[in-house]
Protein backbone atom coordinates (compact mmCIF):
# COMPACT_ATOMS: atom_id res chain seq x y z
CA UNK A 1 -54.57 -0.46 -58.50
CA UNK A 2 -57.91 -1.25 -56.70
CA UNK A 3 -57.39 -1.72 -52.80
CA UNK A 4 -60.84 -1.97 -51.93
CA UNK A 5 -61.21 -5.58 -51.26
CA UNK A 6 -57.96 -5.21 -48.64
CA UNK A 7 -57.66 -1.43 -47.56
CA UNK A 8 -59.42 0.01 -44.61
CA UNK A 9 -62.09 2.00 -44.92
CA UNK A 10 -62.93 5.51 -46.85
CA UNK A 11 -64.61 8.69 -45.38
CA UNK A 12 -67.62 7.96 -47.75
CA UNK A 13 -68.17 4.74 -46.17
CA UNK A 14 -68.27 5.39 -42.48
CA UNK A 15 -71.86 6.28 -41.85
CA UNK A 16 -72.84 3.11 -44.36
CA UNK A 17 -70.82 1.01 -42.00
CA UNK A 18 -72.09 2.59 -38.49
CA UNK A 19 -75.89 2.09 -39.73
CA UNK A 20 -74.65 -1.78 -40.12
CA UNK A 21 -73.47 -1.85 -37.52
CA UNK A 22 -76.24 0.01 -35.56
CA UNK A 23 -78.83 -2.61 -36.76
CA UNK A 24 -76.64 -5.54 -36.57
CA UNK A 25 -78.15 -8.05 -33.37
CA UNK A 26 -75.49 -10.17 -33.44
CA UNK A 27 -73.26 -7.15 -32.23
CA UNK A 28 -75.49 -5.43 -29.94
CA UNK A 29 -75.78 -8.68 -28.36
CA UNK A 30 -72.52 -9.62 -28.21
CA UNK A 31 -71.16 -5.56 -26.65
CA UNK A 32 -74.48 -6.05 -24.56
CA UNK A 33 -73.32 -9.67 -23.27
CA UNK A 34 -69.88 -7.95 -22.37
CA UNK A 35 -70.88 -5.16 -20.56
CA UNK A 36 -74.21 -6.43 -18.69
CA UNK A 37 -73.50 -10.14 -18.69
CA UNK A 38 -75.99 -10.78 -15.94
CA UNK A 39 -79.37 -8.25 -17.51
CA UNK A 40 -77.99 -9.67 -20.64
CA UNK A 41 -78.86 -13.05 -19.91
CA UNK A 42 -82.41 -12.50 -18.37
CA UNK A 43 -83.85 -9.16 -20.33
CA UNK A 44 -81.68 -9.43 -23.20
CA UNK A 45 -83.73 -7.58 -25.40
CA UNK A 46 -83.39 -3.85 -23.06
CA UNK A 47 -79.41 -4.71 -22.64
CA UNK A 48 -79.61 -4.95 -26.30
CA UNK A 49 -82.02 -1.71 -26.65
CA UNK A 50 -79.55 0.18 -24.21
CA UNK A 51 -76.59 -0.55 -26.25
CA UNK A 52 -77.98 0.47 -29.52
CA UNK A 53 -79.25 3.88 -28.27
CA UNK A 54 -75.83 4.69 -26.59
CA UNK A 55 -73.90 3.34 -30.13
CA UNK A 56 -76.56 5.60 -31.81
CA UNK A 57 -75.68 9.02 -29.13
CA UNK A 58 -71.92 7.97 -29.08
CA UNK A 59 -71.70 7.70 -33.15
CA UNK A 60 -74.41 9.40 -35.02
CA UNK A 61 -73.57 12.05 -37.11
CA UNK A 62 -70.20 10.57 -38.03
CA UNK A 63 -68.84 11.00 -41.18
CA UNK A 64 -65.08 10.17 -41.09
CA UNK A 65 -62.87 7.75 -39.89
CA UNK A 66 -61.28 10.95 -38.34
CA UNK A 67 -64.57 11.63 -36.27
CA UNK A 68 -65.08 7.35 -35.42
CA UNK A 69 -61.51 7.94 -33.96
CA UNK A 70 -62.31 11.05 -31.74
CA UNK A 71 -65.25 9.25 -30.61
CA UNK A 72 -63.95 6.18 -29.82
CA UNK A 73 -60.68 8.06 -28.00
CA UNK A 74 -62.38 8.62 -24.48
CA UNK A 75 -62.86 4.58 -24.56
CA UNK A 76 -59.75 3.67 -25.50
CA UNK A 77 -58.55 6.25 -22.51
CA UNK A 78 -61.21 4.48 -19.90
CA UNK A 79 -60.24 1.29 -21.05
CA UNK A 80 -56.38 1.89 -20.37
CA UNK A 81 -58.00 3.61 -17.00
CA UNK A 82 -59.71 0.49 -15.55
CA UNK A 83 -57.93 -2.49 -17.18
CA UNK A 84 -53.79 -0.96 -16.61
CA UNK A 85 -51.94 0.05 -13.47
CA UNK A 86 -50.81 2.80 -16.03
CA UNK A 87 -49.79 3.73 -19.02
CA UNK A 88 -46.16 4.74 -19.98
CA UNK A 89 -43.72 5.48 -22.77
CA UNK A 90 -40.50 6.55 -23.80
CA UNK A 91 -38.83 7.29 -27.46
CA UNK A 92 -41.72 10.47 -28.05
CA UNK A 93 -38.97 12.58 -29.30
CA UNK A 94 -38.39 9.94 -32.32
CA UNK A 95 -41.98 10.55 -33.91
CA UNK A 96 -42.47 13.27 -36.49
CA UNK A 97 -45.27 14.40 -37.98
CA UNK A 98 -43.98 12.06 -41.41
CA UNK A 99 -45.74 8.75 -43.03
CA UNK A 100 -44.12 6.12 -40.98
CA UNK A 101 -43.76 2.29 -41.47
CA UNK A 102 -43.43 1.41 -37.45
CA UNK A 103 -42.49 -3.00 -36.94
CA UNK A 104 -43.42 -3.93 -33.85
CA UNK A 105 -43.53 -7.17 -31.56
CA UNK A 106 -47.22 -8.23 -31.39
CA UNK A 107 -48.79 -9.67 -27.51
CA UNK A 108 -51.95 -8.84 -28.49
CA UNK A 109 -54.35 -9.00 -30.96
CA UNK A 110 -55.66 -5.49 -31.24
CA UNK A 111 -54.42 -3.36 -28.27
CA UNK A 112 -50.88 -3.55 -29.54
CA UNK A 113 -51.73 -1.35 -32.66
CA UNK A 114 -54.40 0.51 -30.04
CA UNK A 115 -52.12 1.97 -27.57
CA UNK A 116 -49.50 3.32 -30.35
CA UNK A 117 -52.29 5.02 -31.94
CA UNK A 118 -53.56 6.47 -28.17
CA UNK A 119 -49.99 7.71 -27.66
CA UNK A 120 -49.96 9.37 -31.59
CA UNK A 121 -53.38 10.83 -30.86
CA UNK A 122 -52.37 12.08 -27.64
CA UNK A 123 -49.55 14.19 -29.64
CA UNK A 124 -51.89 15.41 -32.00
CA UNK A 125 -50.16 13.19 -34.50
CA UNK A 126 -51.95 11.11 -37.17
CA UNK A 127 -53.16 7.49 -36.10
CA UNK A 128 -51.62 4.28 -38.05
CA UNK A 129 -53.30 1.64 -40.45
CA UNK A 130 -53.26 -1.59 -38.66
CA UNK A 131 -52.00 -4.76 -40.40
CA UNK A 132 -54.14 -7.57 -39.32
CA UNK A 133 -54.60 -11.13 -40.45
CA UNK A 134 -57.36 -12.20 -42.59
CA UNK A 135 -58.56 -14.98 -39.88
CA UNK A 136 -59.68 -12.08 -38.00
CA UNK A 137 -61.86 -10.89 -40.90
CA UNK A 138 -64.78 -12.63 -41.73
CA UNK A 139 -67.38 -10.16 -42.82
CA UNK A 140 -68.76 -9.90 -39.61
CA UNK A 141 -69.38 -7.24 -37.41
CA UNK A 142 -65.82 -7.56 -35.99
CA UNK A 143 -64.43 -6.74 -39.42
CA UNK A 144 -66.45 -3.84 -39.66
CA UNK A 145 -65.01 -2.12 -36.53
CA UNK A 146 -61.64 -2.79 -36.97
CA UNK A 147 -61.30 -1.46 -40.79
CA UNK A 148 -63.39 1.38 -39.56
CA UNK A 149 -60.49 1.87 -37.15
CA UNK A 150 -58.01 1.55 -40.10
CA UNK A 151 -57.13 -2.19 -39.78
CA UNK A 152 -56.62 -3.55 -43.57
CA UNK A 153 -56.52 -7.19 -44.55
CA UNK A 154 -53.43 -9.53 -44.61
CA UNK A 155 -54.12 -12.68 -46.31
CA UNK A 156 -52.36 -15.90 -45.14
CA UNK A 157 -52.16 -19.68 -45.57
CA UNK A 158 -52.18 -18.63 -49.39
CA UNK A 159 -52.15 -21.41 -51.73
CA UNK A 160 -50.02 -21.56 -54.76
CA UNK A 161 -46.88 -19.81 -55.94
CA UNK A 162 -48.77 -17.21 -58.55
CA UNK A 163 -51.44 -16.98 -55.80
CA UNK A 164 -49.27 -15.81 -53.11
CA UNK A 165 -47.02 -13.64 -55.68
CA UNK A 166 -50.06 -11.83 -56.59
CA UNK A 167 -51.34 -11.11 -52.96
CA UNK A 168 -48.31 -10.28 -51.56
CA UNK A 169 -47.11 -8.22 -54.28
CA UNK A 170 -50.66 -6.35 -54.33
CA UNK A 171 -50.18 -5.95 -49.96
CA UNK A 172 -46.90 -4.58 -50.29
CA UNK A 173 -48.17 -1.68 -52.99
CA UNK A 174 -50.79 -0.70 -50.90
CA UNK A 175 -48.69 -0.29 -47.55
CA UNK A 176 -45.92 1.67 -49.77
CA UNK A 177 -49.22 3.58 -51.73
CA UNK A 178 -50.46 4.40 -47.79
CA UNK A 179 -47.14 5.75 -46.81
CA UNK A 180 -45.80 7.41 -49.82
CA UNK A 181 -49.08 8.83 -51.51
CA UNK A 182 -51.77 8.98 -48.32
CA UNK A 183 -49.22 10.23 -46.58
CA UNK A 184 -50.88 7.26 -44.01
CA UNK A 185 -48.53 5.49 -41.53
CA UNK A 186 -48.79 1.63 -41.03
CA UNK A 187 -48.49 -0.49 -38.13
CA UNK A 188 -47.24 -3.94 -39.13
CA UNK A 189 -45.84 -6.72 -36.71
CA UNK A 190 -42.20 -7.60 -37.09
CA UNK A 191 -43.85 -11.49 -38.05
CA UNK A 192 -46.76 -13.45 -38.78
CA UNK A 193 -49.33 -13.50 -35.69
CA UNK A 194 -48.25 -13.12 -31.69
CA UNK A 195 -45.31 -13.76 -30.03
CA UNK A 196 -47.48 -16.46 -27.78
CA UNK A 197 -43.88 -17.63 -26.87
CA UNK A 198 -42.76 -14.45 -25.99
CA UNK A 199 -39.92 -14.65 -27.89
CA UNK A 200 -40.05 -11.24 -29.62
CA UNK A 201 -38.15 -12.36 -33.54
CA UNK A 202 -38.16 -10.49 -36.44
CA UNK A 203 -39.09 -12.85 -39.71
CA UNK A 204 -37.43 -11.95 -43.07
CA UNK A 205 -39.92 -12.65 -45.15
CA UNK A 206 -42.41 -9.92 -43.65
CA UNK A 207 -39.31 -7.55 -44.61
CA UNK A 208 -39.47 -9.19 -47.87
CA UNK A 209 -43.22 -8.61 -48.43
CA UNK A 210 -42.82 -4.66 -47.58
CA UNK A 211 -39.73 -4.03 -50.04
CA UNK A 212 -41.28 -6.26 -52.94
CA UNK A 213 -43.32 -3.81 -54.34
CA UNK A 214 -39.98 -0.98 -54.43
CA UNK A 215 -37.42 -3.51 -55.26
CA UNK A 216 -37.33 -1.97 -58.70
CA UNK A 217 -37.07 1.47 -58.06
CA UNK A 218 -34.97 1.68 -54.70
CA UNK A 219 -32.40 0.17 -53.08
CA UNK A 220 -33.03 -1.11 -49.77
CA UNK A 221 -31.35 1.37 -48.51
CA UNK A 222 -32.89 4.46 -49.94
CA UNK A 223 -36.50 2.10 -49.24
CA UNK A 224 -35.64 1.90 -46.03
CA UNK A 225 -34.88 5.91 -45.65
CA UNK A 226 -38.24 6.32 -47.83
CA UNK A 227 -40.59 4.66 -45.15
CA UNK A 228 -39.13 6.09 -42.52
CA UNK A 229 -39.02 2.84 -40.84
CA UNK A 230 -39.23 2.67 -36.97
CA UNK A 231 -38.94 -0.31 -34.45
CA UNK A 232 -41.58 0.13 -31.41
CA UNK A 233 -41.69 -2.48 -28.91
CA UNK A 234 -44.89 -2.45 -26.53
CA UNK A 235 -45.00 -4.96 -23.09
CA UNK A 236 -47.19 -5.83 -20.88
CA UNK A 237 -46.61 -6.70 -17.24
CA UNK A 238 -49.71 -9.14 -17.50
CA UNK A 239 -50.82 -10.82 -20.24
CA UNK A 240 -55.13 -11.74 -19.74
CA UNK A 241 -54.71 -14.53 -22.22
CA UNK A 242 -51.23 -16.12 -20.37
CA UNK A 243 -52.88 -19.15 -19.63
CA UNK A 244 -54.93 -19.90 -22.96
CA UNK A 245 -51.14 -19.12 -24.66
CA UNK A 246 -50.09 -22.05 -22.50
CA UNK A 247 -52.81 -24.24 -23.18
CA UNK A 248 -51.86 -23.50 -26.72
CA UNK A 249 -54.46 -23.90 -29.57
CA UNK A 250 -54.35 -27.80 -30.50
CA UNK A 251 -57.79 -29.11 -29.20
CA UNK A 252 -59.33 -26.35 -32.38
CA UNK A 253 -57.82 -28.79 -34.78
CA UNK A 254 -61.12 -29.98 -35.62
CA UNK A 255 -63.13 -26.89 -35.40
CA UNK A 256 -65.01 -24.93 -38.19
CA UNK A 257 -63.32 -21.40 -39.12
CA UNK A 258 -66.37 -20.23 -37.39
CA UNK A 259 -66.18 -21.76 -34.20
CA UNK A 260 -62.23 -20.21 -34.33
CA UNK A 261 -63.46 -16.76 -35.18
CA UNK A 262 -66.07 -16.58 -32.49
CA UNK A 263 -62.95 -18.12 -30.01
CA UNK A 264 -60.57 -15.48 -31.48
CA UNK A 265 -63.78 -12.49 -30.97
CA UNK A 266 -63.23 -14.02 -27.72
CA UNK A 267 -59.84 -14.06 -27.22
CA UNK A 268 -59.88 -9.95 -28.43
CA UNK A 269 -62.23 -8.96 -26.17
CA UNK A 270 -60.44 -11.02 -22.88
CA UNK A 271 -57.34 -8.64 -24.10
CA UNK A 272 -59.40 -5.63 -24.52
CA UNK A 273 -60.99 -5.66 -21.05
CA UNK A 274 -58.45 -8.70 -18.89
CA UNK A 275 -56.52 -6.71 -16.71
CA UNK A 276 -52.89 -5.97 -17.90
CA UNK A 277 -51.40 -4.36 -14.70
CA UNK A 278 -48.63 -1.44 -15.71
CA UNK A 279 -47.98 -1.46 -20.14
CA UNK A 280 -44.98 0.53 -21.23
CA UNK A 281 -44.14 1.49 -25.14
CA UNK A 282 -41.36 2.37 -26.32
CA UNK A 283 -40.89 4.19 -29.72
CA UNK A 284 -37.48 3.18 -30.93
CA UNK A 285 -34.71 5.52 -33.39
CA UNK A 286 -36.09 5.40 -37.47
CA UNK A 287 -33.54 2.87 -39.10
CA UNK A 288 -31.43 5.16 -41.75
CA UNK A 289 -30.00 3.09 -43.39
CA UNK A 290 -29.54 -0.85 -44.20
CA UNK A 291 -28.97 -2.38 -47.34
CA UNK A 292 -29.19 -6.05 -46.56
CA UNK A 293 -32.62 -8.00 -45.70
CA UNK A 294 -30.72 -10.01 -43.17
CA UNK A 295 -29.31 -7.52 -41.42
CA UNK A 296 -32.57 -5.29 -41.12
CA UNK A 297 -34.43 -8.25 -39.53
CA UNK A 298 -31.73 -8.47 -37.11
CA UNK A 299 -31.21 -4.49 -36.38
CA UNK A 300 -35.19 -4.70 -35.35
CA UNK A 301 -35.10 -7.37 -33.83
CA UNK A 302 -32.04 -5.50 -31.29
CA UNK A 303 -33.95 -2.48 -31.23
CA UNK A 304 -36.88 -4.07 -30.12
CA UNK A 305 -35.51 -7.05 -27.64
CA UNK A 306 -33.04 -4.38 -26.09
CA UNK A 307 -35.39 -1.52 -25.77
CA UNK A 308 -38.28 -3.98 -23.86
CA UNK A 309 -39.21 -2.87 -20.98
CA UNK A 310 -39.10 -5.39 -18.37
CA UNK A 311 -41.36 -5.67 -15.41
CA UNK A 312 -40.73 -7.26 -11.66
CA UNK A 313 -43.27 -10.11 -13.44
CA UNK A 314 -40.90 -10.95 -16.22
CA UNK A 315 -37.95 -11.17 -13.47
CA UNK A 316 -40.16 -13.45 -11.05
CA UNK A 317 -41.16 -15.89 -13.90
CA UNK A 318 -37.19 -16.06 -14.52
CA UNK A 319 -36.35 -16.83 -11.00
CA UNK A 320 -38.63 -19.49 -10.41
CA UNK A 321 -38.63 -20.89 -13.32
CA UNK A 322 -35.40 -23.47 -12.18
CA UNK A 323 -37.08 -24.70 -9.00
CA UNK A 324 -40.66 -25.79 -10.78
CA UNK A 325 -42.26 -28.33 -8.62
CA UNK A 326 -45.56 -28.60 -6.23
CA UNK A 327 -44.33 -26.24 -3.65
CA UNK A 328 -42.18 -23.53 -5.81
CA UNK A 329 -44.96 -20.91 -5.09
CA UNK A 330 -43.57 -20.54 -1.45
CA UNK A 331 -40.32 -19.61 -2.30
CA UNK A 332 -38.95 -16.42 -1.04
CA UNK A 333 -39.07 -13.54 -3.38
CA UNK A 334 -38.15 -9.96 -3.13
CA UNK A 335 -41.05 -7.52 -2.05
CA UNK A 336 -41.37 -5.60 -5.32
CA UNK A 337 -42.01 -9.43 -6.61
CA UNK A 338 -44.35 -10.60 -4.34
CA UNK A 339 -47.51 -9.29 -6.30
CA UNK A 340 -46.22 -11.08 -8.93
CA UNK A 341 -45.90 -14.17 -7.26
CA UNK A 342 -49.26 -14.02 -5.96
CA UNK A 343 -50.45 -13.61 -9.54
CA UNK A 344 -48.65 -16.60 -10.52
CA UNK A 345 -50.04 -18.51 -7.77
CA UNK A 346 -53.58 -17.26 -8.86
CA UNK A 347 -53.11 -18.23 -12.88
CA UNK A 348 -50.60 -20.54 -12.40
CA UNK A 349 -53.05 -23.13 -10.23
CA UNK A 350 -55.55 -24.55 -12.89
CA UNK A 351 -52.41 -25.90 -15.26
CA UNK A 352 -50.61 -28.90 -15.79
CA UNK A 353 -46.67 -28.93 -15.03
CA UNK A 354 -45.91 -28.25 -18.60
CA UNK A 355 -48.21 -25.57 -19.07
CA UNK A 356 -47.12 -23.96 -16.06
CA UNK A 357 -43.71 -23.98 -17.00
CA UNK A 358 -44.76 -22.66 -21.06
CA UNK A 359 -46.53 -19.63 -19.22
CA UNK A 360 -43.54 -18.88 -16.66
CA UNK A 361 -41.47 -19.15 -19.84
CA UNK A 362 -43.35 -16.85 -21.85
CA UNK A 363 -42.93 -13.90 -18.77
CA UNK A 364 -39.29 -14.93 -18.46
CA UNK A 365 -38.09 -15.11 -22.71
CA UNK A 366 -37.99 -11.65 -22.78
CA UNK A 367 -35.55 -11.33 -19.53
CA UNK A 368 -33.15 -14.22 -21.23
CA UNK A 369 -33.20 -12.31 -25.04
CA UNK A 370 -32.63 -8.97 -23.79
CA UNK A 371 -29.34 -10.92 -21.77
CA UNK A 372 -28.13 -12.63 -24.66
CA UNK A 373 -28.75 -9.16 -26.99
CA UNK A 374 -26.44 -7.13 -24.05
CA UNK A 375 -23.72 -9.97 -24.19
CA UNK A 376 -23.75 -9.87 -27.46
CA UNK A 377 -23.51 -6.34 -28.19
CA UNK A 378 -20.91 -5.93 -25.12
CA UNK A 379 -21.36 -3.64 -22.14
């Protein structure tokens, strides 16, 4: 079966790509706009000079997606260095060295997939495909430098029953192909788009999409073993794009898909450089065994909701969440909260009473699941 059209990219096409990439304006401008926004906007043209020399220095000679990813490794690292209070983890000892499909809760749109694949690389381990929606990919320069960093295409809003048999059916042999002859591990959310909510669910039907391609020749079960499949759950003590999740996205009802692209370029790179305070992933057991869809979403689902890692901000959002009204910020907190509170104050100030309460919310969700998961597994 032909993947091209969804798959991420080859060896043979990386220094193809790069030379696009190298001449494209509209992405020198846009990496020069992000890192010298004020040169940018009077001498554009040596911001823009600047950035394609150092692309050129940082990426010629670069003929694998192997080589794009030990280039682009000491970003990632300074990235996590001046946007984090740290980086942690826990779980190590369940990776191996085998093709793994890992499901994971999704905050963000690409640092999510980026920090499991910093941790693998770190271990010497081999990095993950990325599953990422189609809205994302528009044949810009954006698309270019994700499936150069193995992102491949999931389509949605499919229309038709043949349409979205054929799609799905043709995404779920190419994950399975990438797993079981690549010998290429995926990175798939456990449902369509972010948990803007922060209500970390596992949908069935993304379950449903990875087995339909073996449903013929394996059981669930023996499917399940084949993939190797493993829960990870990543969180954030600060989300950058808190506030726009409360906002929500309703006022882009009436924009072109290219006014949301640009907004969602946006929205990626406010994740990619926003600051995120302390980030913790965890990399739960493989699943060995399940033979019912049902109870596989809901076995992820536990693994992930009970192995989140909560931070004093999730507990602070929960605590003042009750007493919501124009002078809640002065409430008395404990001191390990109280730089949360004063980042609450900060964000918290430019929103409407209902937004305000949809952001605390989102910070306090995964304090209230991870309660309901321990009450009802027992002590």
């Amino acid at each position: 079966m032909d993947f091209s059209d969804i798959s991420s990219y080859s060896d043979a096409q990386v220094p193809e790509k790069l030379k696009e990439l190298e001449s494209n304006k509209e992405f020198l401008g846009y990496i020069a706009s992000l890192l010298f926004p004020k040169s940018n906007k009077y001498f554009p043209w040596l911001s823009n000079a600047y950035v394609g020399w150092k692309f050129n220095k940082l990426f010629s000679n670069c003929s694998s997606i192997g080589d794009f990813q030990d280039r682009m490794a000491p970003l990632v690292k300074s990235m996590i260095k001046s946007t984090t209070a740290g980086f942690s983890h826990s779980g190590i000892e369940n990776l191996t060295d085998k093709p793994t499909l890992f499901i994971s809760n999704h905050r963000d749109i690409s640092l999510d997939a980026a920090f499991l694949n910093f941790l693998l690389y770190s271990h010497k381990l081999n990095t993950v495909r990325i599953a990422i929606g189609d809205n994302l990919l528009d044949g810009g320069f954006a698309e270019i430098l994700m499936r150069l960093n193995k992102s491949f295409v999931v389509h949605r809003d499919i229309k038709g029953v043949k349409e979205t048999l054929r799609k799905l059916s043709k995404l779920s042999a190419y994950i399975n192909h990438s797993i079981q002859n690549e010998n290429e591990s995926i990175w798939i959310a456990q449902k369509e788009g972010r948990a803007n909510d922060g209500n970390d669910f596992t949908d069935e039907s993304v379950l449903k999409m990875l087995y339909l391609d073996q449903r013929k020749d394996l059981t669930l079960k023996e499917w399940v073993k084949k993939v190797n499949l493993t829960p990870v759950v990543i969180s954030y003590e600060y989300d950058p794009l808190d506030t726009v999740k409360a906002r929500g996205w309703d006022y882009q009802e009436d924009w072109t898909s290219e006014l949301i692209n640009k907004n969602d370029l946006n929205e990626m790179a406010s994740g990619i450089f926003g600051y995120k305070g302390r980030v913790h992933l965890h990399i739960c057991k493989p699943i060995n065994e399940c033979d019912d869809i049902r109870k596989l979403a809901n076995v992820i689902q536990e693994a992930i909701i009970s192995n989140y890692y909560l931070w004093p901000s999730n507990h602070t959002a929960a605590s003042i969440l009750p007493n919501l009204s124009s002078n809640y910020i002065n409430m008395e907190v404990s001191a390990e909260n109280q730089n949360s509170l004063s980042y609450f104050k900060d964000r918290l100030s430019n929103l409407n009473s209902q937004q305000k309460e949809e952001m605390l919310m989102t910070y306090a969700r995964p304090v209230f699941n991870k309660e309901r998961a321990r009450l009802a597994t027992g002590p």
